[in-house]
C-alpha atoms as a PDB file:
ATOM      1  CA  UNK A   1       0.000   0.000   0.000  1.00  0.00           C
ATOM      2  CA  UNK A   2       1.006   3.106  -0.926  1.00  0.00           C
ATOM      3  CA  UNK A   3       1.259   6.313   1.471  1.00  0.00           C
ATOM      4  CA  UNK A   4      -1.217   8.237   0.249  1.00  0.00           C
ATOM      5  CA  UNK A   5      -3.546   5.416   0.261  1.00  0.00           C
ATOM      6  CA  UNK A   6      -4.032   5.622   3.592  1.00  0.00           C
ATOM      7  CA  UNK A   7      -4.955   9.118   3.828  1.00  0.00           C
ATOM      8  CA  UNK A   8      -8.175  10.243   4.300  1.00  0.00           C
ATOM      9  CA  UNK A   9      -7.512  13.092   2.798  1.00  0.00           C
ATOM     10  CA  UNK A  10      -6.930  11.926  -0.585  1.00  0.00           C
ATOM     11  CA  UNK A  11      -9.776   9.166   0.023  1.00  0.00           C
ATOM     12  CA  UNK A  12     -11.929  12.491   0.274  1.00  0.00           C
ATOM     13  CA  UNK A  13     -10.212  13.839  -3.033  1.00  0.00           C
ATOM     14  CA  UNK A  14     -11.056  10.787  -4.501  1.00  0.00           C
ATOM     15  CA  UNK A  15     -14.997  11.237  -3.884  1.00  0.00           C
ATOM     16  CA  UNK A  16     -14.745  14.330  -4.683  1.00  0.00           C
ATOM     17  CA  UNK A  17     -13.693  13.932  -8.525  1.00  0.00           C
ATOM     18  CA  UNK A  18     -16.677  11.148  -8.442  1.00  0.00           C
ATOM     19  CA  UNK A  19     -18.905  14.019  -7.362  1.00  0.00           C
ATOM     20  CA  UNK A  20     -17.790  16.568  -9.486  1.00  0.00           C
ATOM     21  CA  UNK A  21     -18.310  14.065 -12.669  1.00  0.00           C
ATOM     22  CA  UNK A  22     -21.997  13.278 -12.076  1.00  0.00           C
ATOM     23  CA  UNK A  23     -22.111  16.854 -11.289  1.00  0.00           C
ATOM     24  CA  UNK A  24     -21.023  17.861 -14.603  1.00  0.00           C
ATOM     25  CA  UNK A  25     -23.575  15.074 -16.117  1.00  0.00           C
ATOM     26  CA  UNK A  26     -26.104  17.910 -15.826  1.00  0.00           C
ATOM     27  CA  UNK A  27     -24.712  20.503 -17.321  1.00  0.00           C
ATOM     28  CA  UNK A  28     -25.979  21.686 -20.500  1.00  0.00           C
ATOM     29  CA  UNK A  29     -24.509  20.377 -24.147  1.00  0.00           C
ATOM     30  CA  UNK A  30     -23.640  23.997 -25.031  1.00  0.00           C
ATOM     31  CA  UNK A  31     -21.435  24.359 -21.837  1.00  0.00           C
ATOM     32  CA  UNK A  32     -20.499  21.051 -21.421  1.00  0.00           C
ATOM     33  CA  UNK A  33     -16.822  21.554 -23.405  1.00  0.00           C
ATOM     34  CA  UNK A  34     -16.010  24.911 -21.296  1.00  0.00           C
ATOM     35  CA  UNK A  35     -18.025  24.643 -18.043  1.00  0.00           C
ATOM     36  CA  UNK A  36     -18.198  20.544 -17.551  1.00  0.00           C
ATOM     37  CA  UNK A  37     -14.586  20.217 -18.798  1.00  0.00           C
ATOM     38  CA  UNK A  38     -13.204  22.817 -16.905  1.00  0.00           C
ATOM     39  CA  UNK A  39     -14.774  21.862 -13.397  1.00  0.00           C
ATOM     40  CA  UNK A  40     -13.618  18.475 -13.969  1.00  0.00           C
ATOM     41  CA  UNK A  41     -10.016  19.104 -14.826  1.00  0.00           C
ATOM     42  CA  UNK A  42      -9.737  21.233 -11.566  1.00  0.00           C
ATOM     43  CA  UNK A  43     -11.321  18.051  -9.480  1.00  0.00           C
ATOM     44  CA  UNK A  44      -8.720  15.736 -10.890  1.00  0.00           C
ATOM     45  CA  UNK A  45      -5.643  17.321  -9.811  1.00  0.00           C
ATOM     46  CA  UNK A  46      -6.479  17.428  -6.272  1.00  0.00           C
ATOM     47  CA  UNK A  47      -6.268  13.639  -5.624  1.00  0.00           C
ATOM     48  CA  UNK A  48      -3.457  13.067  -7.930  1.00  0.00           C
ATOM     49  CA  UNK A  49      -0.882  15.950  -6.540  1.00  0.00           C
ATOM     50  CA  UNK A  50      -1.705  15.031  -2.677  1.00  0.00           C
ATOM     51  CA  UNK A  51      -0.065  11.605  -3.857  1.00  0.00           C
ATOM     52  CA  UNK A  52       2.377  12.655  -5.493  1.00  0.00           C
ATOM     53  CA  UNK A  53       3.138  14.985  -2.401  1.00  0.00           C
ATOM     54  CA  UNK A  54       3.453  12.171  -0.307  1.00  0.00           C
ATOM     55  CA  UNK A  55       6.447  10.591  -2.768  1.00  0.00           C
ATOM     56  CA  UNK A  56       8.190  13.223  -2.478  1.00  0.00           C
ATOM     57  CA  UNK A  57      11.604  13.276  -0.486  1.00  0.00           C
ATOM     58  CA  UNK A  58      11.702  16.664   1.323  1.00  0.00           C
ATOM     59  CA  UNK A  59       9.052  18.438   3.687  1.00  0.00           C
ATOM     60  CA  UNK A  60       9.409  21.579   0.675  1.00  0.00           C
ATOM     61  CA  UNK A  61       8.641  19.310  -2.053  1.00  0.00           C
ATOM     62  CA  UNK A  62       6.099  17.775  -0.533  1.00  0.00           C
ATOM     63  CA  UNK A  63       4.252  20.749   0.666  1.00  0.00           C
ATOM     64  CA  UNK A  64       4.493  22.583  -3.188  1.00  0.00           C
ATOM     65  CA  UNK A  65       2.086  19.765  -4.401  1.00  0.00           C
ATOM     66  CA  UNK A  66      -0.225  19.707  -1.673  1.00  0.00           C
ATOM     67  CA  UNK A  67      -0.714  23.830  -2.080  1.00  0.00           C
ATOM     68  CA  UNK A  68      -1.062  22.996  -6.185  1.00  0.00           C
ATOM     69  CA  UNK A  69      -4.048  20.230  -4.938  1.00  0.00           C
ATOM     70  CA  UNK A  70      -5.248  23.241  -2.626  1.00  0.00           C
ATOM     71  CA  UNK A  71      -5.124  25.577  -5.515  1.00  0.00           C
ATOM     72  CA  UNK A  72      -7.183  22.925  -7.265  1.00  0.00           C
ATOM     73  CA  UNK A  73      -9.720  22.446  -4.762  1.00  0.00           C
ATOM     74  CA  UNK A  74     -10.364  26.646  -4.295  1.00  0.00           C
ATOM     75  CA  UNK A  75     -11.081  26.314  -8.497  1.00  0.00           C
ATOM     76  CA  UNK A  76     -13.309  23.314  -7.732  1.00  0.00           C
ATOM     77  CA  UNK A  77     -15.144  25.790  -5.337  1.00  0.00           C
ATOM     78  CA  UNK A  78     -15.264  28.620  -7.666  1.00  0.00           C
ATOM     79  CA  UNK A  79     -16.746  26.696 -10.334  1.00  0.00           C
ATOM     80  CA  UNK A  80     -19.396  24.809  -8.224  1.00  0.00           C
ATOM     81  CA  UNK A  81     -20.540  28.730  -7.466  1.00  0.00           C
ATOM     82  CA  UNK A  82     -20.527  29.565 -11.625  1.00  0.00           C
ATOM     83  CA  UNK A  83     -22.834  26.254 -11.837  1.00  0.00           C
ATOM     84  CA  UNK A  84     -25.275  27.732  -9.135  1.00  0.00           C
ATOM     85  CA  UNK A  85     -25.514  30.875 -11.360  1.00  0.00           C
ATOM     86  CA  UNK A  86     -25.974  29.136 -14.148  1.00  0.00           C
ATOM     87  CA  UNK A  87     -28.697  27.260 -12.865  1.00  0.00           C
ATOM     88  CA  UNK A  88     -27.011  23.723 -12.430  1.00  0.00           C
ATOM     89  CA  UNK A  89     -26.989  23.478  -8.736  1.00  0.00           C
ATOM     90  CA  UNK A  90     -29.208  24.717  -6.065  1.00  0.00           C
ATOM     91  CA  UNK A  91     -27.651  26.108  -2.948  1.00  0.00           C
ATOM     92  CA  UNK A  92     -28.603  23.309  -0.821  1.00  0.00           C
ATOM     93  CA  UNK A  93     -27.370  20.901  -3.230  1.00  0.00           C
ATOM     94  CA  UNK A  94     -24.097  22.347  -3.273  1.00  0.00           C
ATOM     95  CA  UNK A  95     -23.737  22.863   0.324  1.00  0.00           C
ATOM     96  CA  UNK A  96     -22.777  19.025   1.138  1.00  0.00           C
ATOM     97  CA  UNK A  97     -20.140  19.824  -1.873  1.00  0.00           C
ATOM     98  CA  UNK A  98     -18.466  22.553  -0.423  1.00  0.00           C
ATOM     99  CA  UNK A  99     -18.546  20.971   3.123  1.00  0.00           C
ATOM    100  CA  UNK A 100     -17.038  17.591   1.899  1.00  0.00           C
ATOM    101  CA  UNK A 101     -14.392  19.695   0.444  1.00  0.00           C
ATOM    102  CA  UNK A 102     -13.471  22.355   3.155  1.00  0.00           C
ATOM    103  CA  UNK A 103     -13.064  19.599   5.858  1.00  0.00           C
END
C-alpha cells in the first residue's frame, strides 16, 4: 500500500472527482466543453498531486504539491458557485459539496 492510500484526505479527493463528474452530467450540451470540462479538470488534480506529495523526499517538495491540490480544490469551489448561477446546482445541493471539500 502506498502512502497516500491511507490518507483520508486523498480518500476524500477521490470522492470528490466522483462528485464533481456526475455533477457535470447535468450541465448543459452547449457548456459542457467549457463549463463541464473545466470543473472536472480542476477536481482531478487534487487527488493526484496530494499523492504525489506524499512521494516526495523533502518536507518543501512535498508541501508545493499539496498547495497545487489546494489551488485545485479553491477552483473546484469557484466553479461549483458559476454552476449555481448558471442554474445547475441549487444552494442546498451544493452545500454538502463545499462541506465535503473544506473539511
Amino acid at each position: 500500500m502506498f502512502k497516500f492510500e491511507r490518507l483520508e484526505v486523498w480518500k476524500k479527493s477521490i470522492a470528490i472527482y466522483e462528485k464533481i463528474c456526475e455533477l457535470s452530467k447535468g450541465i448543459d450540451q452547449r457548456e459542457q466543453f467549457s463549463l463541464g470540462e473545466q470543473i472536472r479538470r480542476a477536481a482531478l488534480p487534487i487527488s493526484t498531486n496530494i499523492a504525489e506529495g506524499t512521494g516526495r523526499e523533502g518536507n518543501k517538495e512535498s508541501k508545493y504539491f499539496f498547495n497545487i491540490a489546494k489551488g485545485s480544490l479553491y477552483e473546484v469551489l469557484s466553479l461549483l458557485y458559476v454552476m449555481k448561477n448558471r442554474g445547475y446546482l441549487k444552494t442546498p445541493i451544493m452545500r454538502p459539496y463545499i462541506k465535503s471539500v473544506m473539511k
